[in-house]
N, C-alpha and C. Protein backbone atom coordinates (compact mmCIF):
# COMPACT_ATOMS: atom_id res chain seq x y z
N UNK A 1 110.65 109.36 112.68
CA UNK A 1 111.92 109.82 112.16
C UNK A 1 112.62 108.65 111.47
N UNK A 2 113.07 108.96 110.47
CA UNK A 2 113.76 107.82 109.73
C UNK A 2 115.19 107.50 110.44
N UNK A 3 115.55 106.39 110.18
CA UNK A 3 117.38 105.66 110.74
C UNK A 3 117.55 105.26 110.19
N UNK A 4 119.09 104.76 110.29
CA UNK A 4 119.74 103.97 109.22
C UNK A 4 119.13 102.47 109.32
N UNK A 5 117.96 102.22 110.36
CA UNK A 5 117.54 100.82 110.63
C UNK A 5 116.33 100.93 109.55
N UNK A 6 115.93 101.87 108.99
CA UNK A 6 114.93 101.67 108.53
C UNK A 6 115.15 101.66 106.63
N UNK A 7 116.40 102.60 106.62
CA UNK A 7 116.77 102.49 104.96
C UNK A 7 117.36 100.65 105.48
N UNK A 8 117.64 100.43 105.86
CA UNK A 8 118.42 99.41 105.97
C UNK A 8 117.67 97.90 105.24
N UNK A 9 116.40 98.22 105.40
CA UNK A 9 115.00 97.20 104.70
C UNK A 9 115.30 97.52 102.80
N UNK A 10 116.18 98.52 102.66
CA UNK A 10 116.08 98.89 101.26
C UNK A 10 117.23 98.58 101.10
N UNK A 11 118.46 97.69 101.81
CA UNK A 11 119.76 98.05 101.46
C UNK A 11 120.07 97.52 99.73
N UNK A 12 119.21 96.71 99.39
CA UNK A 12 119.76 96.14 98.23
C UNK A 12 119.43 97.58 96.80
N UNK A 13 119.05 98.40 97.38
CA UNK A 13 118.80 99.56 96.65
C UNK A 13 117.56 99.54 95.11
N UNK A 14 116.67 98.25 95.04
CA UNK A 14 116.23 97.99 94.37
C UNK A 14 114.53 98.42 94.72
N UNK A 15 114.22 99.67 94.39
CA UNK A 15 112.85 99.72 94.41
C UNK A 15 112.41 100.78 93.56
N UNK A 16 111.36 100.32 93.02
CA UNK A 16 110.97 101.22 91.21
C UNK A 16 109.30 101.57 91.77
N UNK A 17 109.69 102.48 91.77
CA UNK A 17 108.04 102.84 91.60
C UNK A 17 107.29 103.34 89.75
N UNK A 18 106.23 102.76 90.10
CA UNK A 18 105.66 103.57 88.76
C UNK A 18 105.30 105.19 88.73
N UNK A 19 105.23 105.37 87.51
CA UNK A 19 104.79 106.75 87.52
C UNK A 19 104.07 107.31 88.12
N UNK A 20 102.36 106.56 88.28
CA UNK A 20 101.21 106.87 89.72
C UNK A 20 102.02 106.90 91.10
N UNK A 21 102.84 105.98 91.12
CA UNK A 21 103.04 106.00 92.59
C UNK A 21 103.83 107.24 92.87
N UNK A 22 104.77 107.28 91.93
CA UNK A 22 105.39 108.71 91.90
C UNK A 22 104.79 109.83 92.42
N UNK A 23 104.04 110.22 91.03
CA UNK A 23 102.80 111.27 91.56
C UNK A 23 102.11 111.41 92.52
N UNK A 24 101.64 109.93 93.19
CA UNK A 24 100.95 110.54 94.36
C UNK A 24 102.38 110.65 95.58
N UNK A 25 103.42 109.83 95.38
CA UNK A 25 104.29 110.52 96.82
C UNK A 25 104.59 112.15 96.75
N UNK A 26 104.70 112.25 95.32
CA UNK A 26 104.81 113.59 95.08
C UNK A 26 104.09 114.82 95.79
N UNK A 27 102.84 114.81 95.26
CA UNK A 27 101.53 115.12 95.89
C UNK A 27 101.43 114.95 96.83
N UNK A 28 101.48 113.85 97.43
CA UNK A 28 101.38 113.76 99.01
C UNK A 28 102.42 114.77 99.81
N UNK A 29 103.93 114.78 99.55
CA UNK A 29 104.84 115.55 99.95
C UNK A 29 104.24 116.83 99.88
N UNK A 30 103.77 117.52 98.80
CA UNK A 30 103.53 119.21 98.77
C UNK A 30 101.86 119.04 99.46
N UNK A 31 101.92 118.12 100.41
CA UNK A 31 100.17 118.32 101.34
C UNK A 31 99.18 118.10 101.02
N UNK A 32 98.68 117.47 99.64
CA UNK A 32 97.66 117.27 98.75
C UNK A 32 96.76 116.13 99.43
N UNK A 33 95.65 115.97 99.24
CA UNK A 33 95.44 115.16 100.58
C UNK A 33 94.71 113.74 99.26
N UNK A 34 94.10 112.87 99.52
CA UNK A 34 93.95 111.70 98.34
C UNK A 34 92.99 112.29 97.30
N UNK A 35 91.98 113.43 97.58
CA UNK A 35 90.44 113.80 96.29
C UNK A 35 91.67 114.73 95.79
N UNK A 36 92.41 115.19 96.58
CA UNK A 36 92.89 117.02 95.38
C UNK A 36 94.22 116.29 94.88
N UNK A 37 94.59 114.97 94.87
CA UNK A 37 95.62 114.37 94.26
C UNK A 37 94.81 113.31 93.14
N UNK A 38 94.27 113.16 93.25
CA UNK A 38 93.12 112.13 92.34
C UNK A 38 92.21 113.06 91.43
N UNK A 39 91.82 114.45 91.61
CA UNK A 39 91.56 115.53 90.79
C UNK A 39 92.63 116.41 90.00
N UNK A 40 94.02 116.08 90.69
CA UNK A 40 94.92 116.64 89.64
C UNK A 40 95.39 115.48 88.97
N UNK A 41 95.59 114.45 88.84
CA UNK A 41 95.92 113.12 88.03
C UNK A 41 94.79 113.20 87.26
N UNK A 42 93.61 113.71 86.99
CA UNK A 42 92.11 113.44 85.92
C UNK A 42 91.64 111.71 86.46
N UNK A 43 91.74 111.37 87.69
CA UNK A 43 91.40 109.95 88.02
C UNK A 43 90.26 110.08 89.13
N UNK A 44 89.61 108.84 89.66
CA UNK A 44 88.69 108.41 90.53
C UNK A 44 89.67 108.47 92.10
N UNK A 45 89.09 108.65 93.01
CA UNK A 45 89.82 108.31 94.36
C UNK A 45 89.61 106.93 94.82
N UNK A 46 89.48 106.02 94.18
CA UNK A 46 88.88 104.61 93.58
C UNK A 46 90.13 104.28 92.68
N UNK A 47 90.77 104.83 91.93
CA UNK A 47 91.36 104.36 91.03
C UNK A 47 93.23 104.58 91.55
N UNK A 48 92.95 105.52 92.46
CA UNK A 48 94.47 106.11 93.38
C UNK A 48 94.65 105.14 94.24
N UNK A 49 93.69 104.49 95.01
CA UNK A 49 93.84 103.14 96.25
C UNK A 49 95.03 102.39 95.24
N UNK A 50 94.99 102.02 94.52
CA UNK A 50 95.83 100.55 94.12
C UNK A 50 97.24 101.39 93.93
N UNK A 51 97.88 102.74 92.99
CA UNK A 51 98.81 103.12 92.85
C UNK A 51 99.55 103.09 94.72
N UNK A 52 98.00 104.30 95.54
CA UNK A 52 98.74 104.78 97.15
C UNK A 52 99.11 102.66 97.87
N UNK A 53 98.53 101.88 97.82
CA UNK A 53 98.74 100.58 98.48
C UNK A 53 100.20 99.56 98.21
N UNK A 54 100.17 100.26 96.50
CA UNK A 54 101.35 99.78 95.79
C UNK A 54 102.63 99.89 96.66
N UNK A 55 102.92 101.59 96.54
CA UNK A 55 103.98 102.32 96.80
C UNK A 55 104.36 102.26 98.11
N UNK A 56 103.23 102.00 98.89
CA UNK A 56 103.61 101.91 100.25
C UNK A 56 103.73 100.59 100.79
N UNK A 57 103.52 99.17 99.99
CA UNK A 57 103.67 98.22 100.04
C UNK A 57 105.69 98.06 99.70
N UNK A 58 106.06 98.98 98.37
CA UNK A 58 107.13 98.77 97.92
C UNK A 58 108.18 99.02 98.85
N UNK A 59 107.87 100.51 99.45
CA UNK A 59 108.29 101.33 99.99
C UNK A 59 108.66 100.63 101.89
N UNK A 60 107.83 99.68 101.80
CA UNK A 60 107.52 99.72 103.06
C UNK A 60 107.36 100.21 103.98
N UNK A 61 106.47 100.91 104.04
CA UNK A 61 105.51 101.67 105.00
C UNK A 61 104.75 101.45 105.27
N UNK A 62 104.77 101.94 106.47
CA UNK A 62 103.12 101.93 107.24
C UNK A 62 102.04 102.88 107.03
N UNK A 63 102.67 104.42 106.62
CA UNK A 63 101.70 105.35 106.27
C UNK A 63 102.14 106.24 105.13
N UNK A 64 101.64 106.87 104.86
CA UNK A 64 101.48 108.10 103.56
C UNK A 64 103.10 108.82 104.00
N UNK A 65 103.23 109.61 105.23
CA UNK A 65 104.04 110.05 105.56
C UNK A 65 105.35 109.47 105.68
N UNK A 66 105.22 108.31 105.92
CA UNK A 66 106.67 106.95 105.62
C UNK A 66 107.10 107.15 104.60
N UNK A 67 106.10 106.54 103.79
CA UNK A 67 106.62 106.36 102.28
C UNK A 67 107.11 108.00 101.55
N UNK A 68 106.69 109.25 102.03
CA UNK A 68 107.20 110.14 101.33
C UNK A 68 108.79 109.94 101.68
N UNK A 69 108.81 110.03 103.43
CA UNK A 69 110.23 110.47 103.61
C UNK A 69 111.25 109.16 103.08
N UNK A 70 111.19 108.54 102.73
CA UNK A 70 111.55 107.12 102.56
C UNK A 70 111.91 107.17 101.02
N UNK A 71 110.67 107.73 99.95
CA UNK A 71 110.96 107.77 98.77
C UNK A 71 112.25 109.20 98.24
N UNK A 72 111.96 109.76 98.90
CA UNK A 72 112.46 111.24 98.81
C UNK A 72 114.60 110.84 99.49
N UNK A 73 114.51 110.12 100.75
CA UNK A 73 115.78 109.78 100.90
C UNK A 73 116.04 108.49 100.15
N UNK A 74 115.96 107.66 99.55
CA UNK A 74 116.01 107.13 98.27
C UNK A 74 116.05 107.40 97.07
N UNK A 75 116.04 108.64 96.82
CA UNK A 75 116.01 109.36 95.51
C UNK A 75 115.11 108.70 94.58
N UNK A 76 114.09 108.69 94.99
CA UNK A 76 112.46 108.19 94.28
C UNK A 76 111.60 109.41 93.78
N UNK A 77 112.07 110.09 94.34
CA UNK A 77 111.10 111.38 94.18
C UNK A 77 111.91 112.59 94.35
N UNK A 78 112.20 113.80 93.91
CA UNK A 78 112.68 115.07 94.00
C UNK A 78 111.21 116.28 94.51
N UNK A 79 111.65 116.42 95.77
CA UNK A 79 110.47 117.59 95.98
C UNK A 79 111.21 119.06 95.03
């Protein structure tokens, strides 16, 4: 569950994701799992590792599921 301890790592409000990273939090949010998000981008599941490592590096997270709820209450992403 997210807290205010955890936006709190973001307080300076400065985090940009790129467009890939976008897409896959995106994707990830509506359940897409890494091949049926890497088959709707026209990419390798080889080529999604560096965007998914990015975002969740930015994001700071530990997992797929972090970084959605994290990007989404940051207004990074609109489901």
């Amino acid at each position: 569950m997210l807290n205010s301890g955890m936006l709190e790592q973001h307080k300076d409000g400065v985090v940009r994701l790129s467009g890939r990273e976008k897409d896959y939090i995106y994707w990830s949010a509506l359940g897409l799992d890494r091949v049926q998000i890497a088959d709707r981008l026209c990419i390798s599941t080889n080529t999604l590792n560096k965007p998914i490592a990015s975002a969740k590096a930015k994001l700071k997270a530990r997992n797929t599921s972090q970084a959605v709820a994290k990007a989404v209450l940051l207004g990074l992403v609109e489901l």
